[in-house]
Protein backbone atom coordinates (compact mmCIF):
# COMPACT_ATOMS: atom_id res chain seq x y z
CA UNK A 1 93.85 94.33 86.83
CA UNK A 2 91.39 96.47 88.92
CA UNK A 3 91.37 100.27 89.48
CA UNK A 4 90.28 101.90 92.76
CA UNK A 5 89.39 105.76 93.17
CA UNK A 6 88.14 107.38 95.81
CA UNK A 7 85.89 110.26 96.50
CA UNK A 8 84.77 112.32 100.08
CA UNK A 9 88.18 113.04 101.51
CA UNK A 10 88.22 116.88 102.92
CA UNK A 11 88.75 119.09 106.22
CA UNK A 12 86.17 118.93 109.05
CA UNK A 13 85.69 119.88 112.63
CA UNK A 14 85.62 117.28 115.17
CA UNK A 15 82.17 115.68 115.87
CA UNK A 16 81.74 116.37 112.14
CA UNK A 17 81.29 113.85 109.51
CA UNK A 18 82.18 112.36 106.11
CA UNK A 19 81.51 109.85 103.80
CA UNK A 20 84.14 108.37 101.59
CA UNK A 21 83.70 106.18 98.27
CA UNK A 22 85.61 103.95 96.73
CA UNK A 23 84.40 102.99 92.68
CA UNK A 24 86.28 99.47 91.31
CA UNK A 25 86.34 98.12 88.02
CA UNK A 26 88.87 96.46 86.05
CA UNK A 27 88.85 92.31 86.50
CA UNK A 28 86.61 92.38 90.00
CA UNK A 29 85.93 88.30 91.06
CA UNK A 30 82.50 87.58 93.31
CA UNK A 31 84.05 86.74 95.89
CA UNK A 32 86.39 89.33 97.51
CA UNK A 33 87.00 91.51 100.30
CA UNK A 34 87.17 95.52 99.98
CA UNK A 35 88.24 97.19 102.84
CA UNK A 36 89.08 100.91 104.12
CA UNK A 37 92.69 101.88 105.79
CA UNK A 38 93.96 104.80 106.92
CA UNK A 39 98.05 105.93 107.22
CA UNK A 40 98.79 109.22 109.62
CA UNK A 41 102.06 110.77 109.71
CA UNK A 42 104.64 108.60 110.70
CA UNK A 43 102.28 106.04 111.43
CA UNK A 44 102.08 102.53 110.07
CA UNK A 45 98.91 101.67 107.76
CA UNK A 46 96.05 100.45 109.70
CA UNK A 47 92.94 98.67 108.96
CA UNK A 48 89.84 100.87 109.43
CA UNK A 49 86.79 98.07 108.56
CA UNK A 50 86.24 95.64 105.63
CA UNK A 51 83.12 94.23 104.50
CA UNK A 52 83.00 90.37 102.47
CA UNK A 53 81.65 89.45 99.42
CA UNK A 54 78.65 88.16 101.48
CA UNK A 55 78.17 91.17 103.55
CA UNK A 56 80.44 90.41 106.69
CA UNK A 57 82.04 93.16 108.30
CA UNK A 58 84.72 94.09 110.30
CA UNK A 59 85.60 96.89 112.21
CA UNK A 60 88.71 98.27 114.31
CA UNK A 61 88.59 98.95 117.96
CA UNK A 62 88.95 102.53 117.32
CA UNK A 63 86.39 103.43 115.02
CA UNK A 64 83.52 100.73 115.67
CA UNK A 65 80.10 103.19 116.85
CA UNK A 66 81.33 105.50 114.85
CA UNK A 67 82.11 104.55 111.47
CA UNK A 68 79.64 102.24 109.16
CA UNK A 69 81.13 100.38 105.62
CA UNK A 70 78.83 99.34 103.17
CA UNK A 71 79.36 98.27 99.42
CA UNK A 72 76.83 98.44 96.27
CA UNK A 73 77.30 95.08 95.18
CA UNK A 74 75.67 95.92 91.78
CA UNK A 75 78.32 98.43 91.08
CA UNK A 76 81.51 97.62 93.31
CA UNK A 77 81.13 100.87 94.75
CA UNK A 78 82.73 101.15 98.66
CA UNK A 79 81.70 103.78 101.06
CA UNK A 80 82.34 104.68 104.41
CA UNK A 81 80.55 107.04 106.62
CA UNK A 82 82.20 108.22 109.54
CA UNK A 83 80.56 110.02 112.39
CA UNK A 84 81.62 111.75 115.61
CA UNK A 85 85.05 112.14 113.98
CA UNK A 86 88.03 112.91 115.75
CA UNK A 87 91.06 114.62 115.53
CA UNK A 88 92.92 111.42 115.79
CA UNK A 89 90.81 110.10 113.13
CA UNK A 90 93.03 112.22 111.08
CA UNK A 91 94.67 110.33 107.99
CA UNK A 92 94.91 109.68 104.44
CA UNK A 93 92.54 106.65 103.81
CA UNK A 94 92.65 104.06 101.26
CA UNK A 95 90.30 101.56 99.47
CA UNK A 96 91.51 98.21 99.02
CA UNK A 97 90.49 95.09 97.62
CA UNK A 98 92.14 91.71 97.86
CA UNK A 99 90.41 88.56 95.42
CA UNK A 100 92.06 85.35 96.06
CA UNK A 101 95.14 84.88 94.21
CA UNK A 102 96.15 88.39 93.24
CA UNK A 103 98.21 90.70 95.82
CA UNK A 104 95.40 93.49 97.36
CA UNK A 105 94.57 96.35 95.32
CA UNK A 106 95.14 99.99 96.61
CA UNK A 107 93.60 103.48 95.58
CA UNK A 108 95.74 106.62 95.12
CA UNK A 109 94.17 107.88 98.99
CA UNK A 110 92.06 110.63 100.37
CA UNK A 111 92.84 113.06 102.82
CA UNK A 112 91.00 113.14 105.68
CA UNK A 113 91.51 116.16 108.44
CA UNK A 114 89.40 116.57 111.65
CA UNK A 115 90.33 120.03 113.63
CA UNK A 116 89.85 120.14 116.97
C-alpha cells in the first residue's frame, strides 16, 4: 500500500503563484511514475505533468511555461510550482503514483483557487 498527502493548496490572485507537495510512503518501488492532476467543477480529471523514476517529464498543453514538477528522490516527496496562474487553472489537484502492477495511487486533493 502507499499513502499520498498533499500540502500548498490555497486562494490566490491570478499571475500569483503556488507550490504544491505531495509526501509518499507506504510500499514505494524504484521505478514509478508520480504525477499531478487537477478536477474543476463538472470537469473530467486531467493530467497536469508527471515526472519518471529517471527524471522524465511531462507536461500538458495548458500549463507547460508555467508550471515546473520535480520529485526528491531521496524522500518520495512531489512538488509542483505553478506560476503565472490563472483563473482557469482553478481546481482541486491530486498526487498520484502508478508502480507497475498495482492500480495508481491517489491523494485526498488540494484546493487550488486563482481570482481574477
Amino acid at each position: 500500500q502507499v499513502q499520498l498527502v498533499e500540502f500548498g493548496g490555497g486562494l490566490v490572485q491570478a499571475g500569483g503563484s503556488l507550490r504544491l507537495s505531495c509526501a509518499a510512503s507506504g510500499s514505494i518501488f524504484r521505478v514509478n511514475v508520480m504525477g499531478w492532476f487537477r478536477q474543476a467543477p463538472g470537469k473530467e480529471r486531467e493530467k497536469v505533468a508527471t515526472i519518471a523514476h529517471g527524471g522524465y517529464t511531462e507536461y500538458s498543453d495548458s500549463v507547460r511555461g508555467r508550471f515546473n514538477i520535480s520529485k526528491d528522490f531521496t524522500k518520495n516527496t512531489l512538488f509542483l510550482q505553478m506560476n503565472n496562474l490563472k483563473p482557469e487553472d482553478t481546481a482541486v489537484y491530486y498526487c498520484s503514483l502508478r508502480q507497475v502492477g498495482q492500480s495508481p495511487y491517489w491523494g485526498q486533493g488540494t484546493q487550488v483557487t486563482v481570482s481574477s
